[in-house]
PDB file of N, CA and C in Angstrom:
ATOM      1  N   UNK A   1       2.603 -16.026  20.543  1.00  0.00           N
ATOM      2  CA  UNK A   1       1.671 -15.881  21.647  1.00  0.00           C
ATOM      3  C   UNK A   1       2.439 -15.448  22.890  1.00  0.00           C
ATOM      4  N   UNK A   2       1.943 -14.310  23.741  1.00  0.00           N
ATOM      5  CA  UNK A   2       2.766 -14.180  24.857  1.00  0.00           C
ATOM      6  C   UNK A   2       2.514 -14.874  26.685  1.00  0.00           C
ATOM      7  N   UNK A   3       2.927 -14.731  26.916  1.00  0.00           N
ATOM      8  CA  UNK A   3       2.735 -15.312  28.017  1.00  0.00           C
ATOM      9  C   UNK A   3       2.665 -14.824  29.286  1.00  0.00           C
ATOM     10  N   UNK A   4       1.580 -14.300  30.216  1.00  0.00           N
ATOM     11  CA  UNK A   4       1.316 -13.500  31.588  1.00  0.00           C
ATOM     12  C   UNK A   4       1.535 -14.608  32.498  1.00  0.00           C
ATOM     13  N   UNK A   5       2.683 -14.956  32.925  1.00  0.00           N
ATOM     14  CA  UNK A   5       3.006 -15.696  34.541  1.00  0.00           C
ATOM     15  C   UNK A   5       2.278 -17.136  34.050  1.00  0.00           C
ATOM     16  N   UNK A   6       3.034 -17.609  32.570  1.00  0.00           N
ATOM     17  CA  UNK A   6       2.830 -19.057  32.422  1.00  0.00           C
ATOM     18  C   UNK A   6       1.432 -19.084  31.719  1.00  0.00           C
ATOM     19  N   UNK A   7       0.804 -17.903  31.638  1.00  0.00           N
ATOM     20  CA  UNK A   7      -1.166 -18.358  31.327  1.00  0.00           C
ATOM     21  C   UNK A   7      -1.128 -17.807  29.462  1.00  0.00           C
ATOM     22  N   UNK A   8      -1.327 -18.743  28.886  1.00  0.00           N
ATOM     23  CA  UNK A   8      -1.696 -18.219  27.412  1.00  0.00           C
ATOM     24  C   UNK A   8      -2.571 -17.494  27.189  1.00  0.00           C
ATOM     25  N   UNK A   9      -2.457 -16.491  26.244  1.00  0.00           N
ATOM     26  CA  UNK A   9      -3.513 -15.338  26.390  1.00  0.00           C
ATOM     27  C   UNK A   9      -3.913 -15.245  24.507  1.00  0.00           C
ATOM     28  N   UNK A  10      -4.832 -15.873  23.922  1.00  0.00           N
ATOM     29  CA  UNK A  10      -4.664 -16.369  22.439  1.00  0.00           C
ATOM     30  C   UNK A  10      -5.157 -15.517  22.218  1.00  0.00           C
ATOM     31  N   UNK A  11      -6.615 -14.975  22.657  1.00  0.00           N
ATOM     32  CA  UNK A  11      -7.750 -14.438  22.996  1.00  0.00           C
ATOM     33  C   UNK A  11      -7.294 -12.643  22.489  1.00  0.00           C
ATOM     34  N   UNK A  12      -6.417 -12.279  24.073  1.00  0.00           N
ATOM     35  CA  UNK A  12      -6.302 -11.230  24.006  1.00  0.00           C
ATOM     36  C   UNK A  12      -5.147 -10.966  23.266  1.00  0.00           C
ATOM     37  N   UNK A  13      -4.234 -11.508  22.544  1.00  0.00           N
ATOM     38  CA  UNK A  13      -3.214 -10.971  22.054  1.00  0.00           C
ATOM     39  C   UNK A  13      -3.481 -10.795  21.113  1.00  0.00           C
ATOM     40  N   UNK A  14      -4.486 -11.603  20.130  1.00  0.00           N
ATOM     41  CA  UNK A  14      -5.428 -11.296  18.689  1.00  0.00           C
ATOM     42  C   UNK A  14      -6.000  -9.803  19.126  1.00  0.00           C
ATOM     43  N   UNK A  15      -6.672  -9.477  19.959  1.00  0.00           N
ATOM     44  CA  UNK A  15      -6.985  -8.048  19.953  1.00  0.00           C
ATOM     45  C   UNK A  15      -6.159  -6.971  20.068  1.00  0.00           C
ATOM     46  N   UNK A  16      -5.082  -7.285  20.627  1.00  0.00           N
ATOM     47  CA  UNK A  16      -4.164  -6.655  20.676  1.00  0.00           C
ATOM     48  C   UNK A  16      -3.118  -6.081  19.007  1.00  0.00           C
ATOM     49  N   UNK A  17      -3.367  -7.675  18.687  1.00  0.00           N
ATOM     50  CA  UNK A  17      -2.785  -7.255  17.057  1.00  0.00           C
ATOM     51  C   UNK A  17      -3.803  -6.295  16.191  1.00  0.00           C
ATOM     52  N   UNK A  18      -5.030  -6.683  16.410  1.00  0.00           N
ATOM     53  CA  UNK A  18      -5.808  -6.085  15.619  1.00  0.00           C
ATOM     54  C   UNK A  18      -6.031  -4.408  15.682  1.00  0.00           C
ATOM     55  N   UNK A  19      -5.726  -4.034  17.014  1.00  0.00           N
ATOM     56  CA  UNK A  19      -5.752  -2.965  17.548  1.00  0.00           C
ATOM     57  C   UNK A  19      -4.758  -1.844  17.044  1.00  0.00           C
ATOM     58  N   UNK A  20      -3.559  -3.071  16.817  1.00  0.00           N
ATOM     59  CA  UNK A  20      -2.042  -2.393  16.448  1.00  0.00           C
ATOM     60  C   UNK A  20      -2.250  -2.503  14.793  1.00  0.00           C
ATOM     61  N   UNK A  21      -2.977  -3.475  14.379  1.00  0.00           N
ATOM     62  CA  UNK A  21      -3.136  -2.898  13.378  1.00  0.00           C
ATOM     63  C   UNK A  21      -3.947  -1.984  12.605  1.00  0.00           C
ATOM     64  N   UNK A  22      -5.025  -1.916  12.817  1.00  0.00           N
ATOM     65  CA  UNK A  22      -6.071  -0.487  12.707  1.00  0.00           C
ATOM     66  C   UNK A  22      -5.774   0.916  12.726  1.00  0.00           C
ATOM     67  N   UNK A  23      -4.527   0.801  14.270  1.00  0.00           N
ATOM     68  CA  UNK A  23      -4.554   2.164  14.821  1.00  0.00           C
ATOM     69  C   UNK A  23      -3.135   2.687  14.320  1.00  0.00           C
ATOM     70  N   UNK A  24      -2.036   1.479  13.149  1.00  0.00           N
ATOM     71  CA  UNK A  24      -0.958   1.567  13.033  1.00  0.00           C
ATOM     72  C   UNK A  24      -0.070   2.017  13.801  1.00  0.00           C
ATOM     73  N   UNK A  25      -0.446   1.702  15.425  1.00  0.00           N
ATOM     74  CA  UNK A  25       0.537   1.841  16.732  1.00  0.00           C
ATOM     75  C   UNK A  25       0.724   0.104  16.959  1.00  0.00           C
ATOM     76  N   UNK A  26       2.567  -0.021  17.448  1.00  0.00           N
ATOM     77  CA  UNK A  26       2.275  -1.622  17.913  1.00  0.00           C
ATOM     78  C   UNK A  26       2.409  -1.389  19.611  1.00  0.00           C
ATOM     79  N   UNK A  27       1.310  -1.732  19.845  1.00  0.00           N
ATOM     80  CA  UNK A  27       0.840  -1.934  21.534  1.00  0.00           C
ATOM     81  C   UNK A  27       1.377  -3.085  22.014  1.00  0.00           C
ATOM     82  N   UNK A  28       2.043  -3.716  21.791  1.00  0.00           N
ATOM     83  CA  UNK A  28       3.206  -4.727  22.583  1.00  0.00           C
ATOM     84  C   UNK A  28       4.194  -4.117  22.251  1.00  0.00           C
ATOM     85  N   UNK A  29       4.458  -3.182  21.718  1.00  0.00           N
ATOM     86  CA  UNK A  29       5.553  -2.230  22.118  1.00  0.00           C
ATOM     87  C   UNK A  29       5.544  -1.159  23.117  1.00  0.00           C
ATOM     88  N   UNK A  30       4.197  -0.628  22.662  1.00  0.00           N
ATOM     89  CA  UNK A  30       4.086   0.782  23.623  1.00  0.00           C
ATOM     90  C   UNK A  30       3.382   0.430  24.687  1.00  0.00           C
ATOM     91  N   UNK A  31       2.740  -0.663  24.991  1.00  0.00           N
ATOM     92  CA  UNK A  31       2.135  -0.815  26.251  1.00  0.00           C
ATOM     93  C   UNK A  31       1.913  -0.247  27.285  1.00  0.00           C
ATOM     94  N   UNK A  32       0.901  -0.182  28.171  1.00  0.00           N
ATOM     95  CA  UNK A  32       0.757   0.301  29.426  1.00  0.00           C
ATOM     96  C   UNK A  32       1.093  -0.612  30.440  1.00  0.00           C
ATOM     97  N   UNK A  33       1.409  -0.400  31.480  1.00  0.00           N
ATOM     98  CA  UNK A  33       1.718  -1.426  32.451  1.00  0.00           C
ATOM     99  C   UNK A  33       0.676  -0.931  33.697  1.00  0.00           C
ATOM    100  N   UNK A  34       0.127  -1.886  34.373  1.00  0.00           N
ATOM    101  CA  UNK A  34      -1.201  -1.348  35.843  1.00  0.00           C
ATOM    102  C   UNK A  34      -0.701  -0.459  36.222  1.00  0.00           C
ATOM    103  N   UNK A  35       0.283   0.019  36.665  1.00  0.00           N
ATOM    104  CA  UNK A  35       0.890   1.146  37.666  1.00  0.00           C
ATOM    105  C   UNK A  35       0.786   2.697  36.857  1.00  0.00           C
ATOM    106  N   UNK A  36       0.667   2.414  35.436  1.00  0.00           N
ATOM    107  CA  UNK A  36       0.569   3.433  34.686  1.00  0.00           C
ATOM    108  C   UNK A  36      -0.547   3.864  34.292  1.00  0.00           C
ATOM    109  N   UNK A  37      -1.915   2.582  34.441  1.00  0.00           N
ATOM    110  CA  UNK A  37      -3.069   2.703  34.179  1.00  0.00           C
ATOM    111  C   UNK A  37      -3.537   3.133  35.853  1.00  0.00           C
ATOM    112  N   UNK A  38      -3.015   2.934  36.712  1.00  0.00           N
ATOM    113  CA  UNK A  38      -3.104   3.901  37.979  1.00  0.00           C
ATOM    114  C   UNK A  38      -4.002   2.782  38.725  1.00  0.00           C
ATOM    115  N   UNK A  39      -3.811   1.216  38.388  1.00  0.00           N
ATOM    116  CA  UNK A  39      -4.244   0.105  38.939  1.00  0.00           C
ATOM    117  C   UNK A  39      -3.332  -1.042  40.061  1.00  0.00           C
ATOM    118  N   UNK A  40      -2.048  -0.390  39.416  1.00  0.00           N
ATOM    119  CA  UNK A  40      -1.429  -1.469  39.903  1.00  0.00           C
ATOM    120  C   UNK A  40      -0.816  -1.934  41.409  1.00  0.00           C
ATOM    121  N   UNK A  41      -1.724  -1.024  42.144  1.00  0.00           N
ATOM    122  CA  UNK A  41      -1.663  -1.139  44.018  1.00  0.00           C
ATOM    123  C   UNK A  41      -3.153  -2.150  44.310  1.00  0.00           C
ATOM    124  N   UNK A  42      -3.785  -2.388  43.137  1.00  0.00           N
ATOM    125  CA  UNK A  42      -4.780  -3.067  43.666  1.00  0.00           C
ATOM    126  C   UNK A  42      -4.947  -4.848  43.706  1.00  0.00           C
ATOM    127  N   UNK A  43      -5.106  -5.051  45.155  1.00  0.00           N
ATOM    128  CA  UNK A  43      -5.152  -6.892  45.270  1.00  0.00           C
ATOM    129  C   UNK A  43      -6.261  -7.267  44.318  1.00  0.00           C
ATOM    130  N   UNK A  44      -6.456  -8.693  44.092  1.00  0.00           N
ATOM    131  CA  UNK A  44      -7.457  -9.431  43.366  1.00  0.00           C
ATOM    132  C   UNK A  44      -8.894  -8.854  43.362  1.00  0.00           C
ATOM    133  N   UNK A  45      -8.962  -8.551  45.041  1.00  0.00           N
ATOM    134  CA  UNK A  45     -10.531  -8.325  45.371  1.00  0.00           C
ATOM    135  C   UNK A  45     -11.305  -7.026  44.830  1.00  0.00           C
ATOM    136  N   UNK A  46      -9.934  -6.231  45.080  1.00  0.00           N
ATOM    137  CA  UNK A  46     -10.374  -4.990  44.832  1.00  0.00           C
ATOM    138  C   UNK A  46     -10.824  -4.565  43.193  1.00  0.00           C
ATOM    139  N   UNK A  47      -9.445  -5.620  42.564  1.00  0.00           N
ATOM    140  CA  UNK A  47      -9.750  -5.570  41.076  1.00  0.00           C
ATOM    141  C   UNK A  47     -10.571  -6.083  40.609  1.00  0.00           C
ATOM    142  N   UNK A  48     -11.045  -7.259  40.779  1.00  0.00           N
ATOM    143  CA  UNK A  48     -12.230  -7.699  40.659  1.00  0.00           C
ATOM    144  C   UNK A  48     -13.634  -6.459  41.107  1.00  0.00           C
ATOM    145  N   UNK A  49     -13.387  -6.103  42.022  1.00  0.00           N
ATOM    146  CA  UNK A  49     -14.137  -4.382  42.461  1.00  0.00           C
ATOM    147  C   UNK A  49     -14.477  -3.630  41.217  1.00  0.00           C
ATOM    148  N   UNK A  50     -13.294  -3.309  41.330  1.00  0.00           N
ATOM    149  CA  UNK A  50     -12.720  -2.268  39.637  1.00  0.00           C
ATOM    150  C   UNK A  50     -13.388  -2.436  38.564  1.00  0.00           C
ATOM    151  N   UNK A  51     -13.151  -3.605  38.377  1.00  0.00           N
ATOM    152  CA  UNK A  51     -13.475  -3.874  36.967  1.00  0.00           C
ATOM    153  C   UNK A  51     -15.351  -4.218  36.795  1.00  0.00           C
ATOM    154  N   UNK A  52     -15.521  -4.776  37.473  1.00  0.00           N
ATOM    155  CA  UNK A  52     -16.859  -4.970  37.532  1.00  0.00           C
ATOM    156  C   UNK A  52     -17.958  -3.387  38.157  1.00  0.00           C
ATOM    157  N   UNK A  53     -17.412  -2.626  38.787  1.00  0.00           N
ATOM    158  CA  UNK A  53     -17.949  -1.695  39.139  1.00  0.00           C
ATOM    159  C   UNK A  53     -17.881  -0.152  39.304  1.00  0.00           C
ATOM    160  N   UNK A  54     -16.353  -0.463  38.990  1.00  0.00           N
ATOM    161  CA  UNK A  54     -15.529   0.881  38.262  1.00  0.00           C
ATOM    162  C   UNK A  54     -14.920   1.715  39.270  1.00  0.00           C
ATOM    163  N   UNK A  55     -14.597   3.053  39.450  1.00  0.00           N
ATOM    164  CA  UNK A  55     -14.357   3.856  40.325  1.00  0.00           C
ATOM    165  C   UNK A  55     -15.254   3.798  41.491  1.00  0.00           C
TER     166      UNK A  55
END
């Protein structure tokens, strides 16, 4: 199980396997990181913005 700043993530790392396995890419290898998904200048509020309401 990995760990984001101490918070267990059981949830999403099962999708993550499942993903890597389907698509026979391993995505905890190749990962994206926010700054690459073109997110990662954004505070809480905004992301919370984002995600709920998009561009």
């Amino acid at each position: 199980m990995y760990l984001v700043e101490g918070v267990k993530t059981p949830v999403i790392d099962s999708m993550i396997t499942l993903a890597s396995v389907m698509t026979g890419q391993d995505f905890y290898e190749k990962g994206l990181t926010l700054d690459e998904l073109g997110i990662g200048h954004l505070n809480k509020e905004q992301l919370l913005d984002y995600l709920n309401n998009g561009v």
